[in-house]
C-alpha atoms as a PDB file:
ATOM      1  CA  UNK A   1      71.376-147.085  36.352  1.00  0.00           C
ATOM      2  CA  UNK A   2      72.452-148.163  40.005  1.00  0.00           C
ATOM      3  CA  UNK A   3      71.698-151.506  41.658  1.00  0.00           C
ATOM      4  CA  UNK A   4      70.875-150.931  45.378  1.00  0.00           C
ATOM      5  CA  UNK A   5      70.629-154.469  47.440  1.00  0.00           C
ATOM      6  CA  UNK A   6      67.274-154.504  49.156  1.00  0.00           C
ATOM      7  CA  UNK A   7      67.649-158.287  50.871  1.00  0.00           C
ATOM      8  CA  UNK A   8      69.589-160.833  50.795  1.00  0.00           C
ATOM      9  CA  UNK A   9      69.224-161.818  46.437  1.00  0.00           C
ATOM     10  CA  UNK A  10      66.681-159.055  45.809  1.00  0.00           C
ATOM     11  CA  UNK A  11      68.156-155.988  43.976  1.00  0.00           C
ATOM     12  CA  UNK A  12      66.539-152.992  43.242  1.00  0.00           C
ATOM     13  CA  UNK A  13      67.526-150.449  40.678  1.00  0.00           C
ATOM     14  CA  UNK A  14      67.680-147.265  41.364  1.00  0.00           C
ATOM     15  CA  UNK A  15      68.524-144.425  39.119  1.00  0.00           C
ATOM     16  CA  UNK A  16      70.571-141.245  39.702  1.00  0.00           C
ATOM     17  CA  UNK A  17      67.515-138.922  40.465  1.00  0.00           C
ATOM     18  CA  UNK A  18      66.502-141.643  43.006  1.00  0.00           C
ATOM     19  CA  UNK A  19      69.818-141.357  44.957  1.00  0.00           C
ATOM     20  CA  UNK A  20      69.044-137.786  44.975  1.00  0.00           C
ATOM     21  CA  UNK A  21      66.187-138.251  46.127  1.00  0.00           C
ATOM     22  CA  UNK A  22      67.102-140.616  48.866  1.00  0.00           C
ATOM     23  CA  UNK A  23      69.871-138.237  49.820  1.00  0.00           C
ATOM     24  CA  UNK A  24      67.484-135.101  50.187  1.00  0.00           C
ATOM     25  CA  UNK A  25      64.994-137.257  52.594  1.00  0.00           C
ATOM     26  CA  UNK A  26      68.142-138.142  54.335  1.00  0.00           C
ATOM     27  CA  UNK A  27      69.237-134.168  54.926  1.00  0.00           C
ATOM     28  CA  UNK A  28      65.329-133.597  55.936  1.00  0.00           C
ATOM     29  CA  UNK A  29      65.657-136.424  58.370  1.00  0.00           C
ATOM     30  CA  UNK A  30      68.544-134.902  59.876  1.00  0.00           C
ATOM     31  CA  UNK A  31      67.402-131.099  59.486  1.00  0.00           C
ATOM     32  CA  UNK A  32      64.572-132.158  61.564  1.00  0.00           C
ATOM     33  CA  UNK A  33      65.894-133.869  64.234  1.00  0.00           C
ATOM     34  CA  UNK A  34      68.654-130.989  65.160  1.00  0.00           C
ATOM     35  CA  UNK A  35      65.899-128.555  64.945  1.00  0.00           C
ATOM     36  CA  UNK A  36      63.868-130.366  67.411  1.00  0.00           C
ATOM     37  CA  UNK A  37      66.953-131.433  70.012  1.00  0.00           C
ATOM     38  CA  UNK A  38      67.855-127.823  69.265  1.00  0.00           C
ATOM     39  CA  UNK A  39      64.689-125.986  70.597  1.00  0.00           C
ATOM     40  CA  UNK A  40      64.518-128.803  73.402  1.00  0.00           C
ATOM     41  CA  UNK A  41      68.012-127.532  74.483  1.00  0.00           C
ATOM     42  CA  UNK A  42      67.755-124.303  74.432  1.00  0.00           C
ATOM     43  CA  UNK A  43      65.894-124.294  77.912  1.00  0.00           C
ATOM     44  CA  UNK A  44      69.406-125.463  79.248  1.00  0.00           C
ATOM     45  CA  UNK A  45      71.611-123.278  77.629  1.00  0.00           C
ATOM     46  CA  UNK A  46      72.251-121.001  80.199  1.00  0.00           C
ATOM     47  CA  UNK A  47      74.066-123.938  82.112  1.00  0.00           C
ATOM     48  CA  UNK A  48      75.856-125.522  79.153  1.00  0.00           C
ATOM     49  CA  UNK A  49      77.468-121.978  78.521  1.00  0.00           C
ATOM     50  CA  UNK A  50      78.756-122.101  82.275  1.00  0.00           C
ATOM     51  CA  UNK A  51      80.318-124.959  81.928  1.00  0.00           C
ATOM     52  CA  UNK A  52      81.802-123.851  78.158  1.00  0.00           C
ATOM     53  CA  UNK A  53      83.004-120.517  80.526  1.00  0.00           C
ATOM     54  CA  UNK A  54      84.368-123.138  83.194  1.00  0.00           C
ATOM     55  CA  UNK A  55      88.094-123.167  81.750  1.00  0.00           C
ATOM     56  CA  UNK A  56      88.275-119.938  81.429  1.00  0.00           C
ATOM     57  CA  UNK A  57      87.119-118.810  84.710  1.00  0.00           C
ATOM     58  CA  UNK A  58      89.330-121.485  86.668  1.00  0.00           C
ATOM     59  CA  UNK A  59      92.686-119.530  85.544  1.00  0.00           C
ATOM     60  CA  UNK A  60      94.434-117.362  88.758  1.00  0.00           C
ATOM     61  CA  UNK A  61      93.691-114.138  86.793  1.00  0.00           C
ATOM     62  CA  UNK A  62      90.515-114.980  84.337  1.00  0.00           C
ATOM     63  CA  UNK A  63      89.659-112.436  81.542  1.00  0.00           C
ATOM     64  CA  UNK A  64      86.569-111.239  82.343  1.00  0.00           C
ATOM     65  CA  UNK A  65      83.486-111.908  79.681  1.00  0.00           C
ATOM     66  CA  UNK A  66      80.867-109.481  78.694  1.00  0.00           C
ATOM     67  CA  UNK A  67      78.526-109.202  75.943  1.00  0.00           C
ATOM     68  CA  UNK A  68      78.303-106.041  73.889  1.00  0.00           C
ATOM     69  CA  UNK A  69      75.157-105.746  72.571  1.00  0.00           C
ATOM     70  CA  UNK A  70      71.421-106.261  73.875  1.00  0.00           C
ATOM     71  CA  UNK A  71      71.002-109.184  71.730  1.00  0.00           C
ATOM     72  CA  UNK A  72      74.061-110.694  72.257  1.00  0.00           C
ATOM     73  CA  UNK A  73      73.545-113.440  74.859  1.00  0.00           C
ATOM     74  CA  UNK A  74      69.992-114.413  72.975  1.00  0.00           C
ATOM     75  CA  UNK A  75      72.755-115.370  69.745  1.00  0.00           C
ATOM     76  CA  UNK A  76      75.085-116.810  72.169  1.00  0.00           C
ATOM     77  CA  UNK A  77      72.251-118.934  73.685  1.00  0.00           C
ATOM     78  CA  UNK A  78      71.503-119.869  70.282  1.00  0.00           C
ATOM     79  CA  UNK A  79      74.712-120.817  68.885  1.00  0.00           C
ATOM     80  CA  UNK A  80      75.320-122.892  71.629  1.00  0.00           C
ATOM     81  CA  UNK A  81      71.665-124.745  71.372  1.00  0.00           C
ATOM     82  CA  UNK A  82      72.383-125.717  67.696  1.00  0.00           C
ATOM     83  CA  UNK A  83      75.750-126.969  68.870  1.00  0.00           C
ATOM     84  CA  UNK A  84      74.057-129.243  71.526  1.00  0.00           C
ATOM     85  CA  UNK A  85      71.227-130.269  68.687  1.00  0.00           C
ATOM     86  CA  UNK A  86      73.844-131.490  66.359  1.00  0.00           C
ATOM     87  CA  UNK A  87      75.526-133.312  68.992  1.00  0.00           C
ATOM     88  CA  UNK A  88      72.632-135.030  70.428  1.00  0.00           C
ATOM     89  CA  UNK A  89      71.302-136.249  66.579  1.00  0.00           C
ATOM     90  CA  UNK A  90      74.392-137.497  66.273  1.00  0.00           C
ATOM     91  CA  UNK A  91      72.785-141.201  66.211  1.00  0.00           C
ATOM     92  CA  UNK A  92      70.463-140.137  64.199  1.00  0.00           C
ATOM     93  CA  UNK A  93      72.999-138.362  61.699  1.00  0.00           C
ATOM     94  CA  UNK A  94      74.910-141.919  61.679  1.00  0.00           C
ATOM     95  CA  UNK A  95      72.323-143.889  61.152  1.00  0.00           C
ATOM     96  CA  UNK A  96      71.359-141.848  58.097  1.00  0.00           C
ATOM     97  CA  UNK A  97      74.787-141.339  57.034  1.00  0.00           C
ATOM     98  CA  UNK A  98      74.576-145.473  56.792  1.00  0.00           C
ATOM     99  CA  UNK A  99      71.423-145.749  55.119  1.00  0.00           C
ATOM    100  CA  UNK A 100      72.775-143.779  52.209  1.00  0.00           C
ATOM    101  CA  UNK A 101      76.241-144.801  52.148  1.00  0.00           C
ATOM    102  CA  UNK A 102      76.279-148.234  52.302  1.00  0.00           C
ATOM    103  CA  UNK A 103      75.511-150.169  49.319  1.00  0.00           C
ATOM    104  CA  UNK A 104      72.691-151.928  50.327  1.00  0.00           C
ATOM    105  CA  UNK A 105      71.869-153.710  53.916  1.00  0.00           C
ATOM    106  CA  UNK A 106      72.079-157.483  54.118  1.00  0.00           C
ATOM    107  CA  UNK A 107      70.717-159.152  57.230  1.00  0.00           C
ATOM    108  CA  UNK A 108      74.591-159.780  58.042  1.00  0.00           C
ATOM    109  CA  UNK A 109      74.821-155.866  57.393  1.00  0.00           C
ATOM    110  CA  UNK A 110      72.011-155.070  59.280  1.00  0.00           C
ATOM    111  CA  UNK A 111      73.056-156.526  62.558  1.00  0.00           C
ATOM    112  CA  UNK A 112      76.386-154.008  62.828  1.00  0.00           C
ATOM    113  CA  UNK A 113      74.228-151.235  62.239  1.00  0.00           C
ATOM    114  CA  UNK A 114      73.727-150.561  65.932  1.00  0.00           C
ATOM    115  CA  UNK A 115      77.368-151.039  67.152  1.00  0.00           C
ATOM    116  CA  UNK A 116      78.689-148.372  64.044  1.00  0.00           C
ATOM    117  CA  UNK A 117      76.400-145.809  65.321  1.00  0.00           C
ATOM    118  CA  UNK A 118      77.112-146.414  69.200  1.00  0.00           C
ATOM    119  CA  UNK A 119      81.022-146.359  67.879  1.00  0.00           C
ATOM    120  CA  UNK A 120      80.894-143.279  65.823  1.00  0.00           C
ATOM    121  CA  UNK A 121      78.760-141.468  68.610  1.00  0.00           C
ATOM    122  CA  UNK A 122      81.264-142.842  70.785  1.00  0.00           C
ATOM    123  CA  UNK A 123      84.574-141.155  68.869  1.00  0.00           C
ATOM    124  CA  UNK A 124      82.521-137.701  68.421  1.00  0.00           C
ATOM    125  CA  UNK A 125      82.015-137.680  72.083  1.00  0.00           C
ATOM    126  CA  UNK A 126      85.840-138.753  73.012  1.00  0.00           C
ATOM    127  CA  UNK A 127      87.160-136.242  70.615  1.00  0.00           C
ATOM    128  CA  UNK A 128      85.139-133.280  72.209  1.00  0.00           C
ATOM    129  CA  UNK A 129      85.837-134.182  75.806  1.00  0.00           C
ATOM    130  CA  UNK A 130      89.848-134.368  74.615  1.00  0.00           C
ATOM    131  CA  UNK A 131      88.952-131.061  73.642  1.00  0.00           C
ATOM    132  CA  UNK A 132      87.335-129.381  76.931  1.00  0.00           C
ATOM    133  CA  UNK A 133      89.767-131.614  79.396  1.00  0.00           C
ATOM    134  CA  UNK A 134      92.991-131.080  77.666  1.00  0.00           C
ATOM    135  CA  UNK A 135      92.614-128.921  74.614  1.00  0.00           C
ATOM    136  CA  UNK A 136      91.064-125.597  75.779  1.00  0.00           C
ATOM    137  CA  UNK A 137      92.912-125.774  79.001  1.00  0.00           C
ATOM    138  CA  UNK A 138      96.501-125.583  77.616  1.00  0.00           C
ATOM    139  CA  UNK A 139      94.935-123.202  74.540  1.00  0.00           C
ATOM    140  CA  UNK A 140      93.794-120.492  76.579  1.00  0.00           C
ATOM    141  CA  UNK A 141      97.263-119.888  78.869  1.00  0.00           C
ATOM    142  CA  UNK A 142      99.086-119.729  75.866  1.00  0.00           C
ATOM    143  CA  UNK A 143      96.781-117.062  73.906  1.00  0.00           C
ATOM    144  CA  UNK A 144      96.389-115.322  77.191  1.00  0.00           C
ATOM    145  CA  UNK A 145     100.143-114.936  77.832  1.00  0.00           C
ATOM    146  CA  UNK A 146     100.580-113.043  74.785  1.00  0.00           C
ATOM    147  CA  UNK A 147      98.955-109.450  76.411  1.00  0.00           C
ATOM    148  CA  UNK A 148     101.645-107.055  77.649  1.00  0.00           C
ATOM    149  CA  UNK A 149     101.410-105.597  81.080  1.00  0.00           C
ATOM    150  CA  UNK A 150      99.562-102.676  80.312  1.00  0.00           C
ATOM    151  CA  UNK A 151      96.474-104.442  78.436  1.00  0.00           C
ATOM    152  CA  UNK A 152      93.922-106.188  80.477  1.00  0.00           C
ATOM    153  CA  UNK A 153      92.267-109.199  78.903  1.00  0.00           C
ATOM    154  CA  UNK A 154      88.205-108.620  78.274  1.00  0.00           C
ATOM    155  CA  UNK A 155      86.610-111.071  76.295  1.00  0.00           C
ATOM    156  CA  UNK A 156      83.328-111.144  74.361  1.00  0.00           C
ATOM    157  CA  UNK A 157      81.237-113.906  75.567  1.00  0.00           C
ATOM    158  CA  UNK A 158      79.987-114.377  71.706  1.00  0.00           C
ATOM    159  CA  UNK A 159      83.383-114.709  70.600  1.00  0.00           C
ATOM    160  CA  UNK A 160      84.612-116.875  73.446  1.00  0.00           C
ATOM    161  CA  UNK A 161      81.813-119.458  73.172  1.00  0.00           C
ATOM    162  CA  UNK A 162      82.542-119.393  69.327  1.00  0.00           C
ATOM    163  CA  UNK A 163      86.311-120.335  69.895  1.00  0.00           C
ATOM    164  CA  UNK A 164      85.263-122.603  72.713  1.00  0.00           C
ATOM    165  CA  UNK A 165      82.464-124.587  70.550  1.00  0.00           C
ATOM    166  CA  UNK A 166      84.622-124.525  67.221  1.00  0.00           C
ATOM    167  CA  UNK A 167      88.003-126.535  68.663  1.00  0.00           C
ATOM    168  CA  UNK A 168      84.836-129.150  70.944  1.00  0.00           C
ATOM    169  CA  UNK A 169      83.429-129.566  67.300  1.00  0.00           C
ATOM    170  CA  UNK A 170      86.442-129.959  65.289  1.00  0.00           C
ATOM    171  CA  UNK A 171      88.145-132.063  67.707  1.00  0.00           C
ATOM    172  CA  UNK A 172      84.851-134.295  67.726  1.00  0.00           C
ATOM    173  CA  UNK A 173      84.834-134.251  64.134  1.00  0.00           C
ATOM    174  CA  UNK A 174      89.056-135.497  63.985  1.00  0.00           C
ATOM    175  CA  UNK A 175      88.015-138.607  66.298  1.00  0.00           C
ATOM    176  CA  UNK A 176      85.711-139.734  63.732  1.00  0.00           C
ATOM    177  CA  UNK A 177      88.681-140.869  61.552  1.00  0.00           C
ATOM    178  CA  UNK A 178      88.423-144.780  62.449  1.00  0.00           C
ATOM    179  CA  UNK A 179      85.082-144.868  61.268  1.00  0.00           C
ATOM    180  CA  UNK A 180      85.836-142.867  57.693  1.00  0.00           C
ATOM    181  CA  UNK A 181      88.367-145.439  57.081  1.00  0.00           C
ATOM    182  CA  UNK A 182      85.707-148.398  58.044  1.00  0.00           C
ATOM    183  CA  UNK A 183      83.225-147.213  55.018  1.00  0.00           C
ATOM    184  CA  UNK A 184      85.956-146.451  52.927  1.00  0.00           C
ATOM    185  CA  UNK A 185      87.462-150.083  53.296  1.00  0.00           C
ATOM    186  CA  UNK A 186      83.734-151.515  53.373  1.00  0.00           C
ATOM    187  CA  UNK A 187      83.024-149.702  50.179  1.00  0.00           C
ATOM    188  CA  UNK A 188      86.533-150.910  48.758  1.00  0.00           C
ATOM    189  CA  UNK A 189      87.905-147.711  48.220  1.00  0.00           C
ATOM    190  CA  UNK A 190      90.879-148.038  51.026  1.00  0.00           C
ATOM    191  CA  UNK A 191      93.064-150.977  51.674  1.00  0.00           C
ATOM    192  CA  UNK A 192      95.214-151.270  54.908  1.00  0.00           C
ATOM    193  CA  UNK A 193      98.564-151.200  52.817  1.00  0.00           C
ATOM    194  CA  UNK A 194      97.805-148.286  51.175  1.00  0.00           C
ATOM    195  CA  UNK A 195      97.263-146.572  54.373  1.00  0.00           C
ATOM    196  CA  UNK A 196     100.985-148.013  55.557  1.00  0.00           C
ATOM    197  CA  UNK A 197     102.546-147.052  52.409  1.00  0.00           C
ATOM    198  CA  UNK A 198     101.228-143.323  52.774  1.00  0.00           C
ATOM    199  CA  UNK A 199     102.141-143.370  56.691  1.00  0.00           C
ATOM    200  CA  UNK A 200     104.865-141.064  55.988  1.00  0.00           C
ATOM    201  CA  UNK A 201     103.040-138.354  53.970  1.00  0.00           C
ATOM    202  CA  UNK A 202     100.151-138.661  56.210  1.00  0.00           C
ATOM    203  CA  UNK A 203     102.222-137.608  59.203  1.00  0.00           C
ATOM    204  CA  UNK A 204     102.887-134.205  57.320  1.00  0.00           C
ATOM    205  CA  UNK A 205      99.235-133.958  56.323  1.00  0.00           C
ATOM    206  CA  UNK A 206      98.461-134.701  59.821  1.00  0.00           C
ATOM    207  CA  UNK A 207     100.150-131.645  60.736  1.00  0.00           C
ATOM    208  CA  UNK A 208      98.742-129.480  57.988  1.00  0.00           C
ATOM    209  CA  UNK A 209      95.511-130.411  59.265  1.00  0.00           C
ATOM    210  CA  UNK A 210      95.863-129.392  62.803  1.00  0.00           C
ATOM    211  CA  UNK A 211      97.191-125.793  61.761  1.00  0.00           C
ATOM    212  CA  UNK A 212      94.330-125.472  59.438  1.00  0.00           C
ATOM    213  CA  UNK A 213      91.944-126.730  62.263  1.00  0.00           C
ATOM    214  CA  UNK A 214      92.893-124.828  65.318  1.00  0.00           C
ATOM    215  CA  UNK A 215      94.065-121.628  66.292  1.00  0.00           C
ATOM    216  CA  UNK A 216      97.675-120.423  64.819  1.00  0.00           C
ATOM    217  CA  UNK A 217      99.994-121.427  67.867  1.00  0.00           C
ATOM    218  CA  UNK A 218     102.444-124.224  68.219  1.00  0.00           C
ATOM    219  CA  UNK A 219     101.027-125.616  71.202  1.00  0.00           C
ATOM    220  CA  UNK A 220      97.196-126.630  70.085  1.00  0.00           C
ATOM    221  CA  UNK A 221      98.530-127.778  66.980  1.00  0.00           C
ATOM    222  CA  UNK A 222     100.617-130.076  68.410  1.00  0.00           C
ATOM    223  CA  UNK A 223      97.653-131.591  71.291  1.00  0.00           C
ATOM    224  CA  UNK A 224      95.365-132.009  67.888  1.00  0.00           C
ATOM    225  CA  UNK A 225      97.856-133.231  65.812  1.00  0.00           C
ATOM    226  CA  UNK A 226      99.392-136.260  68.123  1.00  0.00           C
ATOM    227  CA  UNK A 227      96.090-137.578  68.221  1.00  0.00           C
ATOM    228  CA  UNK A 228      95.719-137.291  64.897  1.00  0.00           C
ATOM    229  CA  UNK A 229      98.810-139.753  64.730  1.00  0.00           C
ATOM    230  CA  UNK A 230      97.280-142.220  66.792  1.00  0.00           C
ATOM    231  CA  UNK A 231      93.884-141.894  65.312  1.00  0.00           C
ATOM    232  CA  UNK A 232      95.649-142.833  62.003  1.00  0.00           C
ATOM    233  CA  UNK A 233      97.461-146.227  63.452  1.00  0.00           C
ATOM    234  CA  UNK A 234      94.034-147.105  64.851  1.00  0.00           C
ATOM    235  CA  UNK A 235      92.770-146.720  61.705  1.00  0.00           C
ATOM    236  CA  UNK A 236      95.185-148.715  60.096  1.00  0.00           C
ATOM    237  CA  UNK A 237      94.267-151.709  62.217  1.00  0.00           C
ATOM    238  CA  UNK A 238      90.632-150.639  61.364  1.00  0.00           C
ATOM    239  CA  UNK A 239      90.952-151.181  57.439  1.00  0.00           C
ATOM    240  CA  UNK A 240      93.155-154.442  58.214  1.00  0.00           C
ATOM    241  CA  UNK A 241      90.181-156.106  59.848  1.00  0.00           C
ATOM    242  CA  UNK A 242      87.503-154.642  57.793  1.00  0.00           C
ATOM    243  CA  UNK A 243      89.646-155.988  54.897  1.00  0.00           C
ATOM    244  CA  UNK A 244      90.101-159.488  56.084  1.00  0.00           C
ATOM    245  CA  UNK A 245      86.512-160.341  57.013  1.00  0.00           C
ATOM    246  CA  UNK A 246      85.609-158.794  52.933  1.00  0.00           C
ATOM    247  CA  UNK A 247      88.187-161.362  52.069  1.00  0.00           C
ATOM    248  CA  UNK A 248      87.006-164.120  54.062  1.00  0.00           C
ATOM    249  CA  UNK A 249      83.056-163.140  52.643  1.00  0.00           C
ATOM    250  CA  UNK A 250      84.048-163.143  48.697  1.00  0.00           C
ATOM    251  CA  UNK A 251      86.035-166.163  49.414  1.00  0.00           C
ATOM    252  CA  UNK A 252      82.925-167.769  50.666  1.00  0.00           C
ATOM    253  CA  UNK A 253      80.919-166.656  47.967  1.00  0.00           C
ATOM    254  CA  UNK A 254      83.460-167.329  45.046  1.00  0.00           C
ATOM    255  CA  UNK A 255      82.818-171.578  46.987  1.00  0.00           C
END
C-alpha cells in the first residue's frame, strides 16, 4: 500500500492501481488540454511558421523553402499547431505534473504551487527563446556553409520547420533542469553535495547531452551545452535551499 497526505494529519491510502489510476486521469487532463490549445492555434499557424522561417530568411543569400507535395503545408501547419498546444498547456502540464508527483499537498505545500508552475513555465519559455535568438541563428550559417559552389541550397519547408521546432523544444526542455532538481531534492532523492561531488562528471555528461540533443556540429553543441553548465550551478544552489528549508521543517517537527 501507499500513504498519500490529503491535509494537514489526514492520510489516505492509496494502492498501486490507484496511482495508476491517478496517473492516467492526469495524461487525459493533459491530452485534452493540448488538443484543445492545439485546434485553437491552428487558425494562427500560418504566422507562427513566418516567424519560425524568420532566421532563415534574414541571411544575405537565404535558401529558398518549398514544399513538395500537395499536402505538405496542411502537415506543416499541423506540426507546428501541436507544437504551440504543448507549449501553451504548459501550466496545465505543471500543475499536473505536481499533483502526481508530489507526495501529498499540505496547506504550506499548497501555497508554492502557483510560483513552481509560473517558474517552470518560465524556464520552458527562456530556454526556447535562447533557442530562436541565439541558437538557430549561429546553427543555420554553419550548416549552410557546408554547400560547395556549384550546389544551391533549397530547403523543404516540412523539414525546416521540423529542425526549427525540434532545437525551440529541446532547448525549452534543457532549461527545465532547476526545477527537476527542486522535486528531486523535495522528494529526497538529490542532495546539494551530491550534485558538487558529481560536478566534474556532469560537465562531460553535459556535453554528451548536447551532441545527442542537437544537430552533429561543434558549434550548436557548444551554445546548448554552456548553458547546460550554468543551468547545473543554478541548480546546485536550487537543491541547497530546497535542502535547508526540509531541514529546518523536520527539525521543527522532531521539537
Amino acid at each position: 500500500m501507499f500513504k498519500k497526505k490529503t491535509s494537514g494529519k489526514k492520510i489516505a491510502e492509496m494502492s498501486f492501481l490507484d496511482h495508476l489510476e491517478e496517473l492516467r486521469w492526469c495524461l487525459i487532463k493533459i491530452i485534452i488540454s493540448v488538443t484543445i490549445l492545439m485546434f485553437a492555434a491552428f487558425p494562427f499557424s500560418g504566422k507562427f511558421i513566418q516567424l519560425l522561417c524568420l532566421p532563415n530568411n534574414s541571411l544575405p543569400n537565404p535558401p529558398k523553402l518549398i514544399f513538395l507535395k500537395p499536402s505538405g503545408m496542411l502537415m506543416v501547419r499541423m506540426n507546428v499547431s501541436i507544437a504551440l498546444g504543448l507549449i501553451a498547456s504548459l501550466p496545465v502540464i505543471f500543475y499536473q505534473l505536481w499533483k502526481f508527483v508530489s507526495p501529498g499537498l499540505l496547506p504550506k505545500e499548497k501555497k508554492v504551487v502557483l510560483p513552481v508552475i509560473l517558474f517552470s513555465t518560465l524556464c520552458f519559455l527562456t530556454g526556447a527563446v535562447f533557442a530562436y535568438l541565439v541558437m538557430i541563428p549561429f546553427i543555420l550559417p554553419f550548416m549552410y556553409s557546408m554547400a560547395t559552389e556549384d550546389i544551391e541550397a533549397t530547403l523543404n519547408i516540412s523539414e525546416y520547420i521540423g529542425f526549427v521546432v525540434r532545437i525551440i523544444l529541446v532547448s525549452g526542455l534543457v532549461f527545465e533542469m532547476p526545477m527537476i532538481v527542486f522535486f528531486l531534492t523535495k522528494l529526497g532523492i538529490l542532495q546539494p553535495k551530491m550534485l558538487r561531488k558529481f560536478r566534474r562528471y556532469a560537465i562531460v555528461i553535459n556535453f554528451i547531452i548536447a551532441a545527442i540533443l542537437t544537430p552533429p556540429d561543434p558549434i550548436s553543441q557548444i551554445l546548448l551545452a554552456v548553458p547546460l553548465l550554468i543551468l547545473y550551478e543554478v541548480s546546485i544552489l536550487v537543491s541547497a535551499t530546497v535542502y535547508r528549508k526540509k531541514k529546518k521543517a523536520e527539525e521543527l517537527l522532531a521539537n
